[in-house]
Protein backbone atom coordinates (compact mmCIF):
# COMPACT_ATOMS: atom_id res chain seq x y z
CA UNK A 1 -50.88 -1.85 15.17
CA UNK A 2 -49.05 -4.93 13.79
CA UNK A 3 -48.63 -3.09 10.59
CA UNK A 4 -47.39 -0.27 12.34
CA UNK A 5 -44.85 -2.17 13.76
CA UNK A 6 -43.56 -3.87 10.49
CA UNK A 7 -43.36 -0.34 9.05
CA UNK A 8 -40.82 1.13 11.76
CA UNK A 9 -39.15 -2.16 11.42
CA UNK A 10 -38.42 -2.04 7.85
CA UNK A 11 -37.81 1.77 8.25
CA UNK A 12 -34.97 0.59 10.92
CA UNK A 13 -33.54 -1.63 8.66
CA UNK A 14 -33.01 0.53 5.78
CA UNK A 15 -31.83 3.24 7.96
CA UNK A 16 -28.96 0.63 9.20
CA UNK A 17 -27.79 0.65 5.39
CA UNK A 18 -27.03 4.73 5.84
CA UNK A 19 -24.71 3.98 8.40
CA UNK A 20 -23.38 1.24 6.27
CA UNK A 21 -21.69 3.94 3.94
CA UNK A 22 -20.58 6.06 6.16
CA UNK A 23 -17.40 6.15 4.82
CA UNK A 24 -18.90 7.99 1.67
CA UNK A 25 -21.14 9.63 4.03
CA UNK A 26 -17.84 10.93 5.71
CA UNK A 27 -16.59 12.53 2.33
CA UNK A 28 -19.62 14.27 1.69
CA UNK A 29 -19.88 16.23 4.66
CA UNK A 30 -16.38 17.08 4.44
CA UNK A 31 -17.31 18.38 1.28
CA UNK A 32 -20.12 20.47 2.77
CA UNK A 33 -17.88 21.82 5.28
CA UNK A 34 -15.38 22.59 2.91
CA UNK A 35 -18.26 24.71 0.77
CA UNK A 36 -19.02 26.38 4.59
CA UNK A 37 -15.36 27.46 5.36
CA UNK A 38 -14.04 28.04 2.42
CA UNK A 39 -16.44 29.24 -0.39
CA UNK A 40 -17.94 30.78 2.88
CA UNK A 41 -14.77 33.00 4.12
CA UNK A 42 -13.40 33.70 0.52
CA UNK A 43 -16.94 35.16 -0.59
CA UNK A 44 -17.37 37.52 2.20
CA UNK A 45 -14.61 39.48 1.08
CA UNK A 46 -15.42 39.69 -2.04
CA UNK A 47 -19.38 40.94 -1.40
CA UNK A 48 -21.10 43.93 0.91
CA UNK A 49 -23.16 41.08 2.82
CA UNK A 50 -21.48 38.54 5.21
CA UNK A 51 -21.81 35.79 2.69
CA UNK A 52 -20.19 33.40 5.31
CA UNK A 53 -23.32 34.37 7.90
CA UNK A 54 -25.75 33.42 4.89
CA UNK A 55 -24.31 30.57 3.44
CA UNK A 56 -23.39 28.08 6.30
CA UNK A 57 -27.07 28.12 7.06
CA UNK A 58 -27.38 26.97 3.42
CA UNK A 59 -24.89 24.35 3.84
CA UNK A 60 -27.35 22.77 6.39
CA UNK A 61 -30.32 22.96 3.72
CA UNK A 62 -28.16 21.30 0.72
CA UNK A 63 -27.16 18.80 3.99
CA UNK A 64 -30.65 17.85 3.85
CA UNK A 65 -31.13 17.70 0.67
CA UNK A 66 -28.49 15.31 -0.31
CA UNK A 67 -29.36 12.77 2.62
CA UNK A 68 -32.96 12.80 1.19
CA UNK A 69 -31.51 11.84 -2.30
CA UNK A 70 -29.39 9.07 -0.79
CA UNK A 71 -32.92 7.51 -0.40
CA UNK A 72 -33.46 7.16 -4.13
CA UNK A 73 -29.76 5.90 -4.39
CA UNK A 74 -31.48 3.01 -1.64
CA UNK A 75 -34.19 2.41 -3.80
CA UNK A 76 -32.79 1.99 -6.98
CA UNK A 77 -30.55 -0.27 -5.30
CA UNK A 78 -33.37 -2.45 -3.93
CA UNK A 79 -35.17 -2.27 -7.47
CA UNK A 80 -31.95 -3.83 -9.12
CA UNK A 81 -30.49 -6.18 -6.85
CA UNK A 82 -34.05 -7.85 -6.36
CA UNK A 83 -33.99 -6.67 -2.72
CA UNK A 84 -37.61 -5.04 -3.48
CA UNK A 85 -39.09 -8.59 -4.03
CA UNK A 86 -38.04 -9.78 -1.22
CA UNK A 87 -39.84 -6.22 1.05
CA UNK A 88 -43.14 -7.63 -1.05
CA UNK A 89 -43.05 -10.97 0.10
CA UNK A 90 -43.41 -9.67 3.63
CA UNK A 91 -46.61 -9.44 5.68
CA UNK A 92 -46.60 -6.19 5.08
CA UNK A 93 -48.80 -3.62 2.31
CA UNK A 94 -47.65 -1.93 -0.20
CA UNK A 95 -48.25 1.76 1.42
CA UNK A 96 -46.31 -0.12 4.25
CA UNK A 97 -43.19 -0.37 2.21
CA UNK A 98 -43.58 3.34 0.07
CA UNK A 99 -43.95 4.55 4.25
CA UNK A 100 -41.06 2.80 5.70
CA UNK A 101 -38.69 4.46 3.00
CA UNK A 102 -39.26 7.57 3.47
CA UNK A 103 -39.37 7.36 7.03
CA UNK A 104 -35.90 6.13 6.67
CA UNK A 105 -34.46 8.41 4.00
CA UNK A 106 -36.39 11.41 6.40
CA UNK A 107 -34.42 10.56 9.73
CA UNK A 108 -31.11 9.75 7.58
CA UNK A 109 -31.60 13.10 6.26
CA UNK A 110 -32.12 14.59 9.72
CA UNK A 111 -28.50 12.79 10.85
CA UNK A 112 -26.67 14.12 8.16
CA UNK A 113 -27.81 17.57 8.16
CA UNK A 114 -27.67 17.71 11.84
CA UNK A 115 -24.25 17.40 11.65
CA UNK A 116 -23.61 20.42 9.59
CA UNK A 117 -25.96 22.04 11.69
CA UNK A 118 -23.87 21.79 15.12
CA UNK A 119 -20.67 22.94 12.89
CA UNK A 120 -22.76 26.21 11.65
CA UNK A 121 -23.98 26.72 15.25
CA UNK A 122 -20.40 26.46 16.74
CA UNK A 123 -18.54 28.79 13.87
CA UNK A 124 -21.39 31.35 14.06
CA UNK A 125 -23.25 33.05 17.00
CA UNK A 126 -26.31 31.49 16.97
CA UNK A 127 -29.22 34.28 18.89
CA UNK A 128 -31.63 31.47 19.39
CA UNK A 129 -30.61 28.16 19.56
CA UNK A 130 -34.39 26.74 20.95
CA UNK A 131 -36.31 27.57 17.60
CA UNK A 132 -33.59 25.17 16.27
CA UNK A 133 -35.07 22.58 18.25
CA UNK A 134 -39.16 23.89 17.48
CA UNK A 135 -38.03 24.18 13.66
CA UNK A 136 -36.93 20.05 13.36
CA UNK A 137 -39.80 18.62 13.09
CA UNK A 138 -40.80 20.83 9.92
CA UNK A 139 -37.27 19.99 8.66
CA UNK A 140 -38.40 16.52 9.26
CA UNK A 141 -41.51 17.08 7.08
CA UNK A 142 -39.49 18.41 4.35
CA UNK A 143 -36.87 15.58 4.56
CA UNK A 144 -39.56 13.53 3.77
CA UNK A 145 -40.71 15.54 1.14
CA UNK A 146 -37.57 15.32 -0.76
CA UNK A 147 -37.33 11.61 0.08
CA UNK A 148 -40.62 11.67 -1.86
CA UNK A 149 -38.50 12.85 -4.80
CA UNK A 150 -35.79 11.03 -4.74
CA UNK A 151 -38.14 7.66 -4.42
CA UNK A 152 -40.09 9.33 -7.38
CA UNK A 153 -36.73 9.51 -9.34
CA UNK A 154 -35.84 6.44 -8.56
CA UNK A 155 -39.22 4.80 -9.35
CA UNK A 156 -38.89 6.74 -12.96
CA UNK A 157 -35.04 5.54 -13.55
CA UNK A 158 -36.73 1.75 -12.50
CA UNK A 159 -33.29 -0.54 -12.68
CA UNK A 160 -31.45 2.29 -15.40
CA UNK A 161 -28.85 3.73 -12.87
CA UNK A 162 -27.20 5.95 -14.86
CA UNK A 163 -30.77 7.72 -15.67
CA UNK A 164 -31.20 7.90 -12.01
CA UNK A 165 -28.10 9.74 -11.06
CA UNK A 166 -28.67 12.17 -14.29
CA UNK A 167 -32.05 12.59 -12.88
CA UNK A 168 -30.69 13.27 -9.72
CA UNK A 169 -28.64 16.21 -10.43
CA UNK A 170 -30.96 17.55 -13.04
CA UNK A 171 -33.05 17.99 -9.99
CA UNK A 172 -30.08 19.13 -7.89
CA UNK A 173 -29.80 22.46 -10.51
CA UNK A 174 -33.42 23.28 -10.75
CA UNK A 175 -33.95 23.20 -6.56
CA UNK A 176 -30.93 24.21 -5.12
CA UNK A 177 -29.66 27.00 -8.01
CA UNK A 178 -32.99 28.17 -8.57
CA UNK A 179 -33.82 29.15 -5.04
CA UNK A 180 -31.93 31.56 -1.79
CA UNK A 181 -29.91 28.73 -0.88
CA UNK A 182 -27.17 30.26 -2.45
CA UNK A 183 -27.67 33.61 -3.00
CA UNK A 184 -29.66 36.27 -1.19
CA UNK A 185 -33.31 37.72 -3.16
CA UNK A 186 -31.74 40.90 -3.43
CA UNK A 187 -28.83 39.49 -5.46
CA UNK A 188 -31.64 37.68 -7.41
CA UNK A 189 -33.77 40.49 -8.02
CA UNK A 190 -31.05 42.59 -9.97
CA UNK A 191 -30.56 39.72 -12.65
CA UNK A 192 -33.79 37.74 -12.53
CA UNK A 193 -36.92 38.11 -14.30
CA UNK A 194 -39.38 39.00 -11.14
CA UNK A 195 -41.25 35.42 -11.96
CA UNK A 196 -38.19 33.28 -11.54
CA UNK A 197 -37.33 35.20 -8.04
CA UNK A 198 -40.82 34.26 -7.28
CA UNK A 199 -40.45 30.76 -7.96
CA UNK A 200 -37.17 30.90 -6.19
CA UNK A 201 -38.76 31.99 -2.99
CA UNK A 202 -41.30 29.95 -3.43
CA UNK A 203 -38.86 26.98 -3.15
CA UNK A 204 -39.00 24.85 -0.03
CA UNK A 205 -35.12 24.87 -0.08
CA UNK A 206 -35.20 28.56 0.42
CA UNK A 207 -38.33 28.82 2.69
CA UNK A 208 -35.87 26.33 4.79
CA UNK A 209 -32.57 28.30 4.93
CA UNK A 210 -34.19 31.85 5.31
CA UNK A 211 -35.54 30.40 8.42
CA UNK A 212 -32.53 29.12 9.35
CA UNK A 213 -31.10 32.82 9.34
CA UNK A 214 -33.92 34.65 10.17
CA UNK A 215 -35.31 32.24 13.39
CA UNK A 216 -31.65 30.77 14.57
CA UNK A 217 -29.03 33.10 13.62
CA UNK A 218 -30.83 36.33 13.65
CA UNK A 219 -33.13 35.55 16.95
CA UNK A 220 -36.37 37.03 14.67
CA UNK A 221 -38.89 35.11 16.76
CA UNK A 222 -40.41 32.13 14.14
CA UNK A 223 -43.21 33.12 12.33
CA UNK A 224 -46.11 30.66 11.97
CA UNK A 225 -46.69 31.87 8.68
CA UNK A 226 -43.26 30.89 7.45
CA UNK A 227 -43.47 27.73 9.05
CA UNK A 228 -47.31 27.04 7.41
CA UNK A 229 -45.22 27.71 3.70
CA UNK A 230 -42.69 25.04 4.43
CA UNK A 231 -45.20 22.49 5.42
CA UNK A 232 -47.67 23.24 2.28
CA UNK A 233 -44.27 23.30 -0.06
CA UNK A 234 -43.24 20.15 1.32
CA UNK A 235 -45.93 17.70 1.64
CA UNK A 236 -46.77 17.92 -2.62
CA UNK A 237 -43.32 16.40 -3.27
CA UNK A 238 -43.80 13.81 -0.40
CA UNK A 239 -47.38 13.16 -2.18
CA UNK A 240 -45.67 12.45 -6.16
CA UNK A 241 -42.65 10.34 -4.97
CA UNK A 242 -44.97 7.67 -2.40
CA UNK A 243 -47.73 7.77 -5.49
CA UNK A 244 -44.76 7.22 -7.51
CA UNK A 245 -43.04 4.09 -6.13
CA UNK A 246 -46.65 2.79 -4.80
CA UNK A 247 -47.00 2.85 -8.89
CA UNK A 248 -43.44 0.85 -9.48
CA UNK A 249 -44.63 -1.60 -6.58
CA UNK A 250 -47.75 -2.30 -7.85
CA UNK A 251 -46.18 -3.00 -11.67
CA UNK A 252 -43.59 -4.83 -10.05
CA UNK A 253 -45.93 -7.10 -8.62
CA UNK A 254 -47.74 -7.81 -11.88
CA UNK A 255 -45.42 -7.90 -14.59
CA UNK A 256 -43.25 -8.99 -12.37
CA UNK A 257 -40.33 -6.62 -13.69
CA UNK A 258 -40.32 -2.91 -14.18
């Protein structure tokens, strides 16, 4: 129980330091919302679907995603300004430390995207706005999933921050261009070998903004099955990044430098 406790507490206290850049936070989602309303309203005239109705749901996903990456950003920033050695001279275990970040990058993730999310449900009709409420807690899950990558990044860029941000949006391309975030299958299908539209759908990022259409702004009633795929595509990534920086923690603490 006592390391329970030590956990949440070192989870609080990095997710103080989100709200300590909320001034950059503030330009990014005014970024996002400028990718919602205007990509959003210049596209749909120039396709047959309502692009607008499919991409602000995706502006919620890529939400998410970027507040899950601003956990490696917190890492690597720990790793260079010796802020890790101090976390590892605390009564607390290793796994303690790997599960307090990504508890912390997971709820900042949940914040940030939750903000788009109220703008998408008050500029579009939303049919079903209580399987927005049953699907958080498997956006939560995959929050911490991609907090799992970013700590994996940032355990692989070690104190090298400029290999860290070029890892960063190296993973950016693959996840969120090679998936439905921003286009729809169909659209995919016509130009895609049939093995990278797999992949594509196969994506967590997708799995997470086709439910976001289908189960919120549709009304389709949420399929467990869906909801099984974004779990199973989530918790692999979560998996790599905490074996990842348990790895860097452990060298840390014997070398004594990564």
């Amino acid at each position: 129980m006592t390391e329970i406790r030590r956990i949440l507490q070192l989870a609080r206290t990095d997710f103080s330091y989100f709200f300590r850049t909320k001034w950059l936070m503030a330009v990014l989602l005014s970024l996002n919302l400028s990718d919602m309303l205007v990509i959003g309203l210049v596209y749909k005239g120039l396709m047959t679907v309502n692009y607008f109705a499919f991409f602000a749901p995706a502006v919620v996903v890529m939400g998410l995603f970027m507040g899950s990456m601003d956990t490696g950003r917190r890492i690597w920033l720990a790793f260079r300004e010796g802020v890790i050695q101090y976390y590892l001279s605390l009564p607390i275990s290793n796994l303690g430390v790997v599960a307090a970040y990504l508890i912390a990058g997971s709820l900042a993730a949940m914040v940030y995207s939750s903000s788009l999310l109220i703008v998408a449900l008050l500029v579009l009709p939303a049919q079903a706005v209580l399987n927005t409420l049953i699907l958080l807690p498997f956006f939560f899950i995959l929050a911490i999933g991609l907090a799992g990558i970013a700590a994996a990044l940032a355990a692989l860029a070690s104190t090298h921050g400029e290999f860290f941000f070029a890892y960063q949006q190296l993973l950016q391309v693959l996840l969120l261009t090679l998936s439905t975030v921003y286009y729809p299958q169909s659209v995919m299908q016509q130009y895609l070998p049939s093995a990278l539209v797999t992949v594509a759908s196969a994506n967590p990022l997708s799995i997470a903004a086709e439910a976001l259409r289908d189960f919120v702004f549709t009304g389709i009633p949420i399929q467990p099955f869906v909801v099984v795929q974004l779990i199973v595509s989530s918790v692999p990534f979560a998996l790599l990044g905490a074996f990842a920086y348990y790895k860097a923690l452990q060298k840390l603490q014997i070398k004594g430098k990564l």
